[in-house]
N, C-alpha and C. Protein backbone atom coordinates (compact mmCIF):
# COMPACT_ATOMS: atom_id res chain seq x y z
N UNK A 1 13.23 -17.48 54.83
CA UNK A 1 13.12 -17.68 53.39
C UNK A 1 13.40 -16.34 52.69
N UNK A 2 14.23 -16.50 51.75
CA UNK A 2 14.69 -15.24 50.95
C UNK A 2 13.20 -14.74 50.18
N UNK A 3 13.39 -13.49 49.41
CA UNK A 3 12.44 -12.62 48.92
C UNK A 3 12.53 -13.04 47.37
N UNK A 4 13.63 -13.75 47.10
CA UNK A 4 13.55 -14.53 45.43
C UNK A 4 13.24 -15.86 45.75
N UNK A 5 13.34 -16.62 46.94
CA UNK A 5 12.61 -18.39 46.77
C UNK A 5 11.13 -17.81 47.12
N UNK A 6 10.61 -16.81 47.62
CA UNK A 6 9.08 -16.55 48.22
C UNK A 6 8.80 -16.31 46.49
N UNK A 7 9.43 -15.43 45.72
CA UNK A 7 9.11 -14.54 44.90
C UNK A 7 9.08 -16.45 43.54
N UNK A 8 9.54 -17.05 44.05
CA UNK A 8 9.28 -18.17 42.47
C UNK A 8 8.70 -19.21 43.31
N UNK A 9 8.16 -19.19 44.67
CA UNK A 9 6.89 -20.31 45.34
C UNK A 9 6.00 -19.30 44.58
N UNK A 10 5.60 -18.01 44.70
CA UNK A 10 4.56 -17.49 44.51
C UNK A 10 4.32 -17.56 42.68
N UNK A 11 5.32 -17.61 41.54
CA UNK A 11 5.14 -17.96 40.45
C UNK A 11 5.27 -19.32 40.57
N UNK A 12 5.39 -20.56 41.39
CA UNK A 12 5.04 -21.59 40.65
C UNK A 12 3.71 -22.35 41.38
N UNK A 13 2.50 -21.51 42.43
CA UNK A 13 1.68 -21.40 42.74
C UNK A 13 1.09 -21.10 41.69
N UNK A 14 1.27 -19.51 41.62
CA UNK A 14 0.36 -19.10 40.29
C UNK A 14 0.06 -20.26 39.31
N UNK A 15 1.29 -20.39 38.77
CA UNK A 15 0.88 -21.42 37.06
C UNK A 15 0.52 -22.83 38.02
N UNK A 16 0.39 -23.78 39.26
CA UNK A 16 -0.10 -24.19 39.35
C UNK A 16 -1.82 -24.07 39.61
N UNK A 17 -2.13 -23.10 39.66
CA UNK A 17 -3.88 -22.72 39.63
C UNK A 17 -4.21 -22.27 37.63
N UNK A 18 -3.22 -21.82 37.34
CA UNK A 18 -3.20 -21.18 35.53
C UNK A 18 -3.71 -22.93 35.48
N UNK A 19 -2.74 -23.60 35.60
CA UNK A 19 -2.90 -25.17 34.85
C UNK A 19 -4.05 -25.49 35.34
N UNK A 20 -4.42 -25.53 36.85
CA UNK A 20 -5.78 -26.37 37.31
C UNK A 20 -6.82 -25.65 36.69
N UNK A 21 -6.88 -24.47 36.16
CA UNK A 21 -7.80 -23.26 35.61
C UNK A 21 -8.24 -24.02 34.07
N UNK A 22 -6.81 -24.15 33.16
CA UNK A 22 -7.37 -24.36 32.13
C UNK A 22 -7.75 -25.92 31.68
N UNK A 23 -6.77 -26.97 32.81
CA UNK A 23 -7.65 -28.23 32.59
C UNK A 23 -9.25 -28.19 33.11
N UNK A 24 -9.41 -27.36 33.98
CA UNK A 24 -11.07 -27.47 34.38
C UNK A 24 -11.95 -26.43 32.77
N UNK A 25 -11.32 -25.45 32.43
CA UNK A 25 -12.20 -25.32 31.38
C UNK A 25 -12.14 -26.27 30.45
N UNK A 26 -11.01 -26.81 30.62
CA UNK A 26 -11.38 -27.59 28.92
C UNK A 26 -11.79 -28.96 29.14
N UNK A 27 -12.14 -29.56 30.36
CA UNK A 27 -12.91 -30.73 30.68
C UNK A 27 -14.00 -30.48 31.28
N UNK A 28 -14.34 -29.10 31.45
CA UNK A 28 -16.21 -28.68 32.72
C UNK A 28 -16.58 -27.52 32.06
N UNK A 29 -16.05 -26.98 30.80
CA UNK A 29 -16.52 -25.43 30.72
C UNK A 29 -16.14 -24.32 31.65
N UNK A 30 -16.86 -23.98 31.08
CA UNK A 30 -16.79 -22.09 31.83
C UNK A 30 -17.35 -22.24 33.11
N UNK A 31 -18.81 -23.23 32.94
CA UNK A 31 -19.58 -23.48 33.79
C UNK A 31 -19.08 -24.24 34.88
N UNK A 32 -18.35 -25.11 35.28
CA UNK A 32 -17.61 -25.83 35.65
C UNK A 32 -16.28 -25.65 36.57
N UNK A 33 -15.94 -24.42 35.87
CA UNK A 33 -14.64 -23.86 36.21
C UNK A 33 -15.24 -22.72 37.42
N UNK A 34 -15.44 -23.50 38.68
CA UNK A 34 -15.63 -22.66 39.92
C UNK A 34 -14.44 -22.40 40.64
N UNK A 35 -14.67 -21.45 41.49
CA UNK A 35 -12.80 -21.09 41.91
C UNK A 35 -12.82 -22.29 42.83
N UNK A 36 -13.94 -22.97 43.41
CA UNK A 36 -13.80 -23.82 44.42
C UNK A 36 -13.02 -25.08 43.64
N UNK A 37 -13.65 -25.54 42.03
CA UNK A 37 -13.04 -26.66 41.91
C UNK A 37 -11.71 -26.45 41.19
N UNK A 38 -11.38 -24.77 40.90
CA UNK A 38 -9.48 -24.76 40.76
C UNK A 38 -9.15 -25.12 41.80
N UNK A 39 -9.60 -24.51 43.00
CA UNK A 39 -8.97 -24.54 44.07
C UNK A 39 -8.67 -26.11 45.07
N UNK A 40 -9.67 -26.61 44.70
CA UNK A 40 -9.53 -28.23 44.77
C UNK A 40 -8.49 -29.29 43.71
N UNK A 41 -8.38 -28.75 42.44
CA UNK A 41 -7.68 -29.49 41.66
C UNK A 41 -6.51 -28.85 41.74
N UNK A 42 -5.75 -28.06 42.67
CA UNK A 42 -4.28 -27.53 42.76
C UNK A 42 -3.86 -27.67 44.06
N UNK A 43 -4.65 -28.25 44.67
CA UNK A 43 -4.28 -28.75 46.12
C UNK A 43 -3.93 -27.10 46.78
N UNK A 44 -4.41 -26.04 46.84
CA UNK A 44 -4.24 -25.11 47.35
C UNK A 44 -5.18 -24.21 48.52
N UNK A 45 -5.06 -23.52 49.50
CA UNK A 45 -5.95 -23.06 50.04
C UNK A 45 -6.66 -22.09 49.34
N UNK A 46 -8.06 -21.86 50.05
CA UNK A 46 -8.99 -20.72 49.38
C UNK A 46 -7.96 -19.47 49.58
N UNK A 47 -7.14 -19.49 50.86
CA UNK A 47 -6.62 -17.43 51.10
C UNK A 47 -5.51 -17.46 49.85
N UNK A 48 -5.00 -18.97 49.43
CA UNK A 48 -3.82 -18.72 48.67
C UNK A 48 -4.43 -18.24 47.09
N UNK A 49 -5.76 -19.06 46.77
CA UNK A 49 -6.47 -18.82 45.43
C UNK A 49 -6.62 -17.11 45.04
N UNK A 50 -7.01 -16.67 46.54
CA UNK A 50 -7.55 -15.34 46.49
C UNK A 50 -6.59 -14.14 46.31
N UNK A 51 -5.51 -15.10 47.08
CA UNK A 51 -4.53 -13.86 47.12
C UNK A 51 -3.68 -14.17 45.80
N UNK A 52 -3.70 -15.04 44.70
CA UNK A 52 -3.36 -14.88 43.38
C UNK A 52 -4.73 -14.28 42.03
N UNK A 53 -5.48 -14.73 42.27
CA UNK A 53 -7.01 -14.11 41.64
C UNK A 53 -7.89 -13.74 42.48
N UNK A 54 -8.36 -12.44 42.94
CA UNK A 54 -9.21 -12.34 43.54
C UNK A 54 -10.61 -12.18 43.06
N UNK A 55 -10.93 -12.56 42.27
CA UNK A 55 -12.59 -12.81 41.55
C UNK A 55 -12.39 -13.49 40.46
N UNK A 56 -13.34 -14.33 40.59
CA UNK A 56 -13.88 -15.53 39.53
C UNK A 56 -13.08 -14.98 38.24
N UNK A 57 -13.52 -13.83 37.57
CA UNK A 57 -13.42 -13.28 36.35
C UNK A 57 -11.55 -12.93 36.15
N UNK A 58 -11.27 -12.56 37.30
CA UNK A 58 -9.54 -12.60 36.97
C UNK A 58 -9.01 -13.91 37.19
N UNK A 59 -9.65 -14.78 37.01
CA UNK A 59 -8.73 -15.86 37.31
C UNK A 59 -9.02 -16.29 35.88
N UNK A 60 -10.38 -16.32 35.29
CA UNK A 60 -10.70 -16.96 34.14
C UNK A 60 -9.82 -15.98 32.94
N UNK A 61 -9.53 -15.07 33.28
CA UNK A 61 -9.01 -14.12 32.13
C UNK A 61 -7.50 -14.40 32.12
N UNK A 62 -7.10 -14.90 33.19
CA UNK A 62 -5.59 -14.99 33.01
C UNK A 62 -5.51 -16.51 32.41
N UNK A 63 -6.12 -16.96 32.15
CA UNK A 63 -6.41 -18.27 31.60
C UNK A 63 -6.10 -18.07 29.86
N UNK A 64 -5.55 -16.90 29.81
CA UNK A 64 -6.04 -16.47 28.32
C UNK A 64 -5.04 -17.17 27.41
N UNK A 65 -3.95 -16.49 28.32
CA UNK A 65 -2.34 -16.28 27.83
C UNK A 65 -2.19 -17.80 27.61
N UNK A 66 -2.25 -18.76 28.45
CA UNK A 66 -2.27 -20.44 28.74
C UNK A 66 -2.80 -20.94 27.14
N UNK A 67 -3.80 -20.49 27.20
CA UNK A 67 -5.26 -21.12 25.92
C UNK A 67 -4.10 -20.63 24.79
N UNK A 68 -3.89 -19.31 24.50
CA UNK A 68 -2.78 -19.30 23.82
C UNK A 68 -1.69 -19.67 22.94
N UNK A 69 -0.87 -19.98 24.68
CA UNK A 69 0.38 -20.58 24.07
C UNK A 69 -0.08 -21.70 23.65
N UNK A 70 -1.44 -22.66 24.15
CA UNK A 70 -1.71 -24.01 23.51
C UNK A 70 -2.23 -24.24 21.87
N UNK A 71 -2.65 -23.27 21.76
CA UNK A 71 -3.41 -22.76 20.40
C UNK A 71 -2.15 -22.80 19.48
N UNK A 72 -1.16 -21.82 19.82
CA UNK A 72 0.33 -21.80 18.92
C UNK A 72 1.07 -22.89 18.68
N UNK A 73 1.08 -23.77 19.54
CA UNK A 73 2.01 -25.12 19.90
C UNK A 73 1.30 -25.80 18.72
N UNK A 74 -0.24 -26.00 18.69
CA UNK A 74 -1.20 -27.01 18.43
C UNK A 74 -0.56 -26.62 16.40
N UNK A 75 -1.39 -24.85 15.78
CA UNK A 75 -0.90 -24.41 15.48
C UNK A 75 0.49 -24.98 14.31
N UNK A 76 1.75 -25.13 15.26
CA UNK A 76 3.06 -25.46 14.72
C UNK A 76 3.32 -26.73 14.40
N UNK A 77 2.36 -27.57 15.36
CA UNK A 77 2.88 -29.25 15.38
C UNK A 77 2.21 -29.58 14.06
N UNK A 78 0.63 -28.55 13.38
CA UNK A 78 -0.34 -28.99 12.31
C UNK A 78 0.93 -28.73 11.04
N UNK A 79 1.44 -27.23 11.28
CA UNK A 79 1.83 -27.16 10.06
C UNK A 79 3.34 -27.99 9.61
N UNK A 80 3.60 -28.34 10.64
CA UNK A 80 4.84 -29.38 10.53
C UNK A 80 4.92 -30.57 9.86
N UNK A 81 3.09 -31.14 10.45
CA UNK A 81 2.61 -32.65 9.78
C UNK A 81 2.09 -32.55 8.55
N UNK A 82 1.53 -31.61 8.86
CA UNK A 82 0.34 -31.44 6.74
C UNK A 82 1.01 -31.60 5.97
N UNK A 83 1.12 -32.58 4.84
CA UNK A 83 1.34 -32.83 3.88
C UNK A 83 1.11 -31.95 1.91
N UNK A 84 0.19 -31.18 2.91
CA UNK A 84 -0.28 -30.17 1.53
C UNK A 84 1.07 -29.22 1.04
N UNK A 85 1.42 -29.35 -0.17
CA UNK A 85 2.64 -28.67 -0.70
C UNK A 85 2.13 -27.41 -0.92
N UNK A 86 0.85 -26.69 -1.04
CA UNK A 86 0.43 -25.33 -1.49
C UNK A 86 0.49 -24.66 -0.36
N UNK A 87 1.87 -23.75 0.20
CA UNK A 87 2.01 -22.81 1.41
C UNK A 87 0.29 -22.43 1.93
N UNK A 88 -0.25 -21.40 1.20
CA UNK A 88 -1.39 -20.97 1.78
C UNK A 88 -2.43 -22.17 2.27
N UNK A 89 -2.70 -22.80 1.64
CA UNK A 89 -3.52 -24.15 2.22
C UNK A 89 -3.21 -24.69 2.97
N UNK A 90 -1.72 -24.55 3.19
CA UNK A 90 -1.19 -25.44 4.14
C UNK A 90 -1.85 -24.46 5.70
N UNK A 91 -1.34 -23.08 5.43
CA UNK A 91 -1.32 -22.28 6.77
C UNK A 91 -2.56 -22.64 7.26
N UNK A 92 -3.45 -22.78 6.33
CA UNK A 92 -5.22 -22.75 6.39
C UNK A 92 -5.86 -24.11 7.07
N UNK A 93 -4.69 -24.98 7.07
CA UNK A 93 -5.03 -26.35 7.85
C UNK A 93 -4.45 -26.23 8.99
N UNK A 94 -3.29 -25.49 9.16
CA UNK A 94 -2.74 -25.67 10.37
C UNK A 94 -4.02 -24.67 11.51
N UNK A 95 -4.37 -23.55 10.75
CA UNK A 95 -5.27 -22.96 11.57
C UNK A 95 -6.44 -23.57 12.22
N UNK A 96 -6.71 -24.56 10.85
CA UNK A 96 -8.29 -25.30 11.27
C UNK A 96 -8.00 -26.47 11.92
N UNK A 97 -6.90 -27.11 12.32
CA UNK A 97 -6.64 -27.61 13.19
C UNK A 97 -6.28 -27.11 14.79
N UNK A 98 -5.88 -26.05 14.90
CA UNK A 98 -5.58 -25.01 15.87
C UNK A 98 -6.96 -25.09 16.71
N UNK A 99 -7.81 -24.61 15.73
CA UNK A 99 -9.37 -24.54 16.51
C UNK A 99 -10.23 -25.57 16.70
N UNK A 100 -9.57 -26.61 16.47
CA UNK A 100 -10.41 -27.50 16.45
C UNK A 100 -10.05 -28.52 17.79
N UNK A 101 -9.27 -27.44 18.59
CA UNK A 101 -8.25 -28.22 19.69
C UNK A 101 -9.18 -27.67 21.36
N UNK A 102 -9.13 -28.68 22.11
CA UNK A 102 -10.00 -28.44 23.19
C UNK A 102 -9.31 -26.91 23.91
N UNK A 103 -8.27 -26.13 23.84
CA UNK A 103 -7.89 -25.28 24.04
C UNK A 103 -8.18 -24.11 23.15
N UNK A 104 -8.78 -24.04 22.24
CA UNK A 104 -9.35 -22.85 21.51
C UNK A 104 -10.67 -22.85 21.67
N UNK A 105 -11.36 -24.13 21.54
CA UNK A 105 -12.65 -23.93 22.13
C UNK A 105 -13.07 -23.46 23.25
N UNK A 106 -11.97 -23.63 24.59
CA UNK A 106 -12.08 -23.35 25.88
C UNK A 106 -12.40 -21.46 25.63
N UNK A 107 -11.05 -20.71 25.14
CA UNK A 107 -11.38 -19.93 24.78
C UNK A 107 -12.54 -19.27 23.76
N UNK A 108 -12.86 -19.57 22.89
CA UNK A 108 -14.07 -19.10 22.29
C UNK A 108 -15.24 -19.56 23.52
N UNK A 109 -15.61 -20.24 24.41
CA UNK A 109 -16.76 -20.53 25.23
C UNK A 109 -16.44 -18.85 26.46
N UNK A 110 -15.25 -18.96 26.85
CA UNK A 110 -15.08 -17.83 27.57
C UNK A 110 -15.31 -16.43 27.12
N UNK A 111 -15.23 -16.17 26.08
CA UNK A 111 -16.21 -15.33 25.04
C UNK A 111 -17.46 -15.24 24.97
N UNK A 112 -18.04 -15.95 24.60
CA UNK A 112 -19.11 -16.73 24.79
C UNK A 112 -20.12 -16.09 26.09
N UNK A 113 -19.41 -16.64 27.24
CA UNK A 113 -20.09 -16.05 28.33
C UNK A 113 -19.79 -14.86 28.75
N UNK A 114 -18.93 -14.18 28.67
CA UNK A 114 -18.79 -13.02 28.61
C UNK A 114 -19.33 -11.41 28.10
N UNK A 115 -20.22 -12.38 27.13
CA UNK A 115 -21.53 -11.85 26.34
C UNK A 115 -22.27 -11.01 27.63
N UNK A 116 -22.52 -11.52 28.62
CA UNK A 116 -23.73 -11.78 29.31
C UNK A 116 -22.42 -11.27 30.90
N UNK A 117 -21.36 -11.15 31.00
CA UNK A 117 -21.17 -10.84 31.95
C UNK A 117 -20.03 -10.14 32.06
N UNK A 118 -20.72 -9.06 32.17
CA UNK A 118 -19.57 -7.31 32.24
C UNK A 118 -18.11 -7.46 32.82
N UNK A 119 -18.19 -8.20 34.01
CA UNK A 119 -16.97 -7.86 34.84
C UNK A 119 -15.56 -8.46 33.81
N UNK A 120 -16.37 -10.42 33.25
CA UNK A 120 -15.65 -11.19 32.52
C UNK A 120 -15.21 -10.23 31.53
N UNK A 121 -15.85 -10.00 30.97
CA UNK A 121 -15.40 -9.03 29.38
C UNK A 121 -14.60 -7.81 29.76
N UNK A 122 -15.03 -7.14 30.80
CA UNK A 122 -13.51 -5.96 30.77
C UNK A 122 -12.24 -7.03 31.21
N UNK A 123 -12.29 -7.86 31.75
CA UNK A 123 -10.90 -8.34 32.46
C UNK A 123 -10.31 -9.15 30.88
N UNK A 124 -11.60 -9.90 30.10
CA UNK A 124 -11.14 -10.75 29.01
C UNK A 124 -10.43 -9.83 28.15
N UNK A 125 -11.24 -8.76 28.12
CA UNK A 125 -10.69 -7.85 26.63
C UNK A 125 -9.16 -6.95 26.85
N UNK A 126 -8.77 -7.06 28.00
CA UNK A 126 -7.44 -6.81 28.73
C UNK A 126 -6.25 -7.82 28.36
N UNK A 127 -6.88 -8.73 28.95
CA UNK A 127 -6.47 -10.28 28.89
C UNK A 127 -5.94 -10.24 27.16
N UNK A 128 -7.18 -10.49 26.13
CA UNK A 128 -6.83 -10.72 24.68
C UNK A 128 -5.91 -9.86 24.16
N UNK A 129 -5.83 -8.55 24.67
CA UNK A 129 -5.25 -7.27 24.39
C UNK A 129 -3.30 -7.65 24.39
N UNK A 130 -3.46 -8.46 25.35
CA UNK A 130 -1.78 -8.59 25.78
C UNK A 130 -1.57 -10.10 25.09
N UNK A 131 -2.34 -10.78 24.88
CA UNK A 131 -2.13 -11.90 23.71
C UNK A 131 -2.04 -11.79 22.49
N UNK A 132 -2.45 -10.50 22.14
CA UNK A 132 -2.90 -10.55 20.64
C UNK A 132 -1.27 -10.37 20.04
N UNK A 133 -0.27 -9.90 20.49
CA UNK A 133 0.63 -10.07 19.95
C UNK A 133 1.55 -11.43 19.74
N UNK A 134 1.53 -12.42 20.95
CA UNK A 134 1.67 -13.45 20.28
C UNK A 134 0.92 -14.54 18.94
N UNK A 135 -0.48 -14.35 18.87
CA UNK A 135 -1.51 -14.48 17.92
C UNK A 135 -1.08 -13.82 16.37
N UNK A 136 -0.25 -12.66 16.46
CA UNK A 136 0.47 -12.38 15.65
C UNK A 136 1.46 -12.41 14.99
N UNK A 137 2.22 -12.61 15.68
CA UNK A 137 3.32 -13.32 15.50
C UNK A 137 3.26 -14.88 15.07
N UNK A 138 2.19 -15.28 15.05
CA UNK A 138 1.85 -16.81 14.68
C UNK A 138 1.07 -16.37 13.34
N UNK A 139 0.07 -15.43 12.84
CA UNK A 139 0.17 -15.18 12.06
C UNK A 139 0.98 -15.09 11.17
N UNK A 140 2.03 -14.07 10.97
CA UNK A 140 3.08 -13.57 11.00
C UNK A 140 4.03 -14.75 10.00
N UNK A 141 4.28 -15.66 11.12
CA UNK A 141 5.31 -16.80 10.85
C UNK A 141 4.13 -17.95 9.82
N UNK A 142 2.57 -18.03 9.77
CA UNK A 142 2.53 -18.62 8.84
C UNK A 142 2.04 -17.98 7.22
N UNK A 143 1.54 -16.63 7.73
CA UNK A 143 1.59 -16.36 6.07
C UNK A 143 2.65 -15.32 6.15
N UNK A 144 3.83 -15.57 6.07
CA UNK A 144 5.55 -14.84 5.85
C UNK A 144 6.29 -14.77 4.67
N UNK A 145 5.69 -15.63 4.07
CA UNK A 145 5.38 -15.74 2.25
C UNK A 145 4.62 -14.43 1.46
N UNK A 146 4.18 -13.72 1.88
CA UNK A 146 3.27 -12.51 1.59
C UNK A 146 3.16 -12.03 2.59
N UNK A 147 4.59 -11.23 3.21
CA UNK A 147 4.92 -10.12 3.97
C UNK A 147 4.97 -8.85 3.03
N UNK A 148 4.47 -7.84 3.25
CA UNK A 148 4.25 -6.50 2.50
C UNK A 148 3.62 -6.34 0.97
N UNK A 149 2.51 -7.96 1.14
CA UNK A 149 1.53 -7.77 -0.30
C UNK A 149 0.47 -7.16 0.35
N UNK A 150 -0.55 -6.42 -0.62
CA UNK A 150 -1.24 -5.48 -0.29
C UNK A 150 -2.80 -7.06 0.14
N UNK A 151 -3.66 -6.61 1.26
CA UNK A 151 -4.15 -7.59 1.20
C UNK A 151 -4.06 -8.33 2.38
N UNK A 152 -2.75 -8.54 2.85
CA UNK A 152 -2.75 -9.79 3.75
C UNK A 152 -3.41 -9.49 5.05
N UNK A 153 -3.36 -7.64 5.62
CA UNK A 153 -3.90 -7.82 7.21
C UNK A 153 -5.38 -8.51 6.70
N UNK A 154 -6.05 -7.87 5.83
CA UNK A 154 -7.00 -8.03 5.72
C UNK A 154 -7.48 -10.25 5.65
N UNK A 155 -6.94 -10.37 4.72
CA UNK A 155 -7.09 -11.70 4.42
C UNK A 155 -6.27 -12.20 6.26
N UNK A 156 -5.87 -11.92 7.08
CA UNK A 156 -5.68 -12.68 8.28
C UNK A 156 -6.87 -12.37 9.23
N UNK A 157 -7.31 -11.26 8.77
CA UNK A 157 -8.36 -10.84 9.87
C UNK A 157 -9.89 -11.74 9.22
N UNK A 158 -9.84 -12.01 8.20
CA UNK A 158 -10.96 -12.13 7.94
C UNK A 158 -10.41 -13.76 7.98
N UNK A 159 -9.55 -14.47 7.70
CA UNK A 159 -9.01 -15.69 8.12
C UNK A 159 -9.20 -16.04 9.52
N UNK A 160 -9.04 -15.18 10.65
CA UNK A 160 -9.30 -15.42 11.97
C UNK A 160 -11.09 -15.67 11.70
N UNK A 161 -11.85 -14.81 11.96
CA UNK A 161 -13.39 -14.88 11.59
C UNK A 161 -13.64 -16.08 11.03
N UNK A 162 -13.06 -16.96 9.38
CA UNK A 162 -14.04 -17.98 9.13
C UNK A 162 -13.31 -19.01 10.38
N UNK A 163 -12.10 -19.12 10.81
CA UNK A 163 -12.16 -20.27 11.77
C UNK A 163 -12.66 -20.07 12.71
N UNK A 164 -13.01 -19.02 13.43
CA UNK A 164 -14.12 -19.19 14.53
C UNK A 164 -15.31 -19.68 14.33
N UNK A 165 -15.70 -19.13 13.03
CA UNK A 165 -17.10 -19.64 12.90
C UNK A 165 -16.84 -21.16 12.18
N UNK A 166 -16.25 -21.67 11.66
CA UNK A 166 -15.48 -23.34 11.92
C UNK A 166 -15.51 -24.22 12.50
N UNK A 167 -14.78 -23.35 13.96
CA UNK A 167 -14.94 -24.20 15.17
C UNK A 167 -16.22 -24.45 15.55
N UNK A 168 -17.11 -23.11 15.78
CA UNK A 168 -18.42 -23.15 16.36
C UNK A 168 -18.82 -24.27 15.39
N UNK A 169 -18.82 -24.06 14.10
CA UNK A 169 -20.04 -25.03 13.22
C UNK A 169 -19.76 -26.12 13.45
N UNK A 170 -18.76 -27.17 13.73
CA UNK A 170 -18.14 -28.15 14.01
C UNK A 170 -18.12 -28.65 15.30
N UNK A 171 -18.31 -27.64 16.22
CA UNK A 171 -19.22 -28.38 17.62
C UNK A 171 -20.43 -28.90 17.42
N UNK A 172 -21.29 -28.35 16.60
CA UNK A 172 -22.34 -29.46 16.25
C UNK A 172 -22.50 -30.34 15.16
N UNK A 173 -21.72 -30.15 13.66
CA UNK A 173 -21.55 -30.65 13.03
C UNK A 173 -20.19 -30.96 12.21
N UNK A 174 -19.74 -32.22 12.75
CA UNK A 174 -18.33 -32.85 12.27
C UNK A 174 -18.16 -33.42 10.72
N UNK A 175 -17.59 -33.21 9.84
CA UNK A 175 -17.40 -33.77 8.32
C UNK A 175 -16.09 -32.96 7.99
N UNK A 176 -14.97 -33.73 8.22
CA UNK A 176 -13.89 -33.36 7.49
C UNK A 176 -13.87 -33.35 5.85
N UNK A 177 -14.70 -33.66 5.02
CA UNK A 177 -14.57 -33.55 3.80
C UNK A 177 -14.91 -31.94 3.37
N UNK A 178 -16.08 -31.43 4.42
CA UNK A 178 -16.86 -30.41 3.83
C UNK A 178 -16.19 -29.89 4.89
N UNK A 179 -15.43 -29.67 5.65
CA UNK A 179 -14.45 -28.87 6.05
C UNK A 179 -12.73 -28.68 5.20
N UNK A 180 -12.50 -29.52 4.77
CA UNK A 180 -11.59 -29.51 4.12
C UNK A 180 -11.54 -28.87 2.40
N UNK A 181 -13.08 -29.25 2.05
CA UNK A 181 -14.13 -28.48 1.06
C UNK A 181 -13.68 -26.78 1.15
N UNK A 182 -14.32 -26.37 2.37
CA UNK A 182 -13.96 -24.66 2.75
C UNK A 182 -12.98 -24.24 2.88
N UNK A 183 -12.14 -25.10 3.58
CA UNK A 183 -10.63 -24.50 3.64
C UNK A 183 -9.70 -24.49 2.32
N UNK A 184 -9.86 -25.24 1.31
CA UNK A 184 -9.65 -25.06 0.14
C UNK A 184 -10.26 -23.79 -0.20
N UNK A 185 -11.32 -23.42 -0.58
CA UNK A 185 -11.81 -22.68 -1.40
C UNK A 185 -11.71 -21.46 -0.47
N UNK A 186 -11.81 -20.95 0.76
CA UNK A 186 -11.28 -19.80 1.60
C UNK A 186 -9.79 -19.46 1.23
N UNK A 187 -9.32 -20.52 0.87
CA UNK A 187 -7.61 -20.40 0.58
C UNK A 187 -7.36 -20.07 -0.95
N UNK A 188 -8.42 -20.27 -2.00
CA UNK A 188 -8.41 -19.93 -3.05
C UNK A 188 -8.56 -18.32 -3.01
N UNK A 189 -9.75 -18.57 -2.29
CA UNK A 189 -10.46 -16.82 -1.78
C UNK A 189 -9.62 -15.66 -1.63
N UNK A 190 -8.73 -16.45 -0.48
CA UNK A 190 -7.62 -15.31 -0.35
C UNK A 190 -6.55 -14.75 -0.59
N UNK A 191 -5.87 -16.30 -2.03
CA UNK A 191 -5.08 -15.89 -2.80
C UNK A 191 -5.59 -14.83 -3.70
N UNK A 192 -6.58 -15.00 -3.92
CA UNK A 192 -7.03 -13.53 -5.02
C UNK A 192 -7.06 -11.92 -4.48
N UNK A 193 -6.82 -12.19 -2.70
CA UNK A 193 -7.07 -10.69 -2.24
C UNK A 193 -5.39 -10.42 -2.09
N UNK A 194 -4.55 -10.99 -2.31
CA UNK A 194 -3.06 -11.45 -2.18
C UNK A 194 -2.23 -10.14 -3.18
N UNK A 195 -2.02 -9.89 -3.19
CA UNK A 195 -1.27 -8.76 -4.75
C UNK A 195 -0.45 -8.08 -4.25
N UNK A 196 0.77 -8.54 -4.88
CA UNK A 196 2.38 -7.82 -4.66
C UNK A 196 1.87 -6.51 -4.91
């Protein structure tokens, strides 16, 4: 076997454990997501699991990039469908739909525990480090309408923040009216921090 068919078994191994990785977080949690039951839902051996992640915490962190690209997709398909003609409101639904997707939650829970466990959080904060530029670039492309107004990092950063805390509030309490309530008036909010 050549050193380029070994070299794309071994990338399409990998993203087959990436995939068994992030369907087990986003149907068992964090909690859930044991290397034993990736390693069972990819039909793979334990030496092969190990020798692509070798600890729990690098396997969950490379999970990042995945959560991601699903977040962006989710993201593009919202702002495609929304019907809202006001650009900024619009971006502001596509976001709160973004998080409201079993793939952003996966990620915010991996956060979450990471609170509480050192090894997770240096590998996560590595992990987010090399995502954050696609996250930006999705930024980027939805408020592109107010490229170089004074205002906007700010109003995206603080735009990231209320949808996290969104998502969280909405794992226990669901009401699209009084969500749709905030995202209006956050979107009012941040047209005012907006200035050519």
């Amino acid at each position: 076997m050549s050193a380029k068919t070994q070299g794309m078994l071994g990338q399409h191994t990998r993203k087959k454990l990436l995939d068994a990785a992030v369907e087990c977080l986003i149907e068992l949690g964090v909690a859930g997501t044991t290397t034993l039951a990736v390693q069972h839902r990819a039909s793979v051996s334990r030496g092969t699991l190990l020798h692509h992640f070798p600890s729990h915490a690098e396997l969950l962190a490379a999970t990042v990039t995945e959560l991601v690209e699903r977040n962006e997709l989710a993201v593009i398909a919202s702002r495609r469908s929304h019907p809202i003609e006001d650009p900024l409101e619009r971006a502001m639904h596509a976001l709160a739909y973004a998080v409201r997707q079993p793939a952003y939650l996966a990620e915010l829970e991996l956060w979450a525990v990471a609170r509480t466990d050192p090894h997770l959080k240096q590998v996560l904060v590595a992990a987010e480090r090399s995502a954050r530029r696609d996250s930006q670039r999705v930024h980027e492309m939805l408020f592109s309408e107010w490229s170089g107004f004074k205002g906007l990092q700010e109003v995206i950063a603080l735009t990231q923040h209320f949808m996290r805390g969104l998502a969280i509030s909405e794992n226990l309490r669901n009401s699209a009216t009084k969500r749709d309530r905030l995202i209006t008036a956050w979107a009012n909010a941040a047209r005012l921090m907006l200035k050519e």
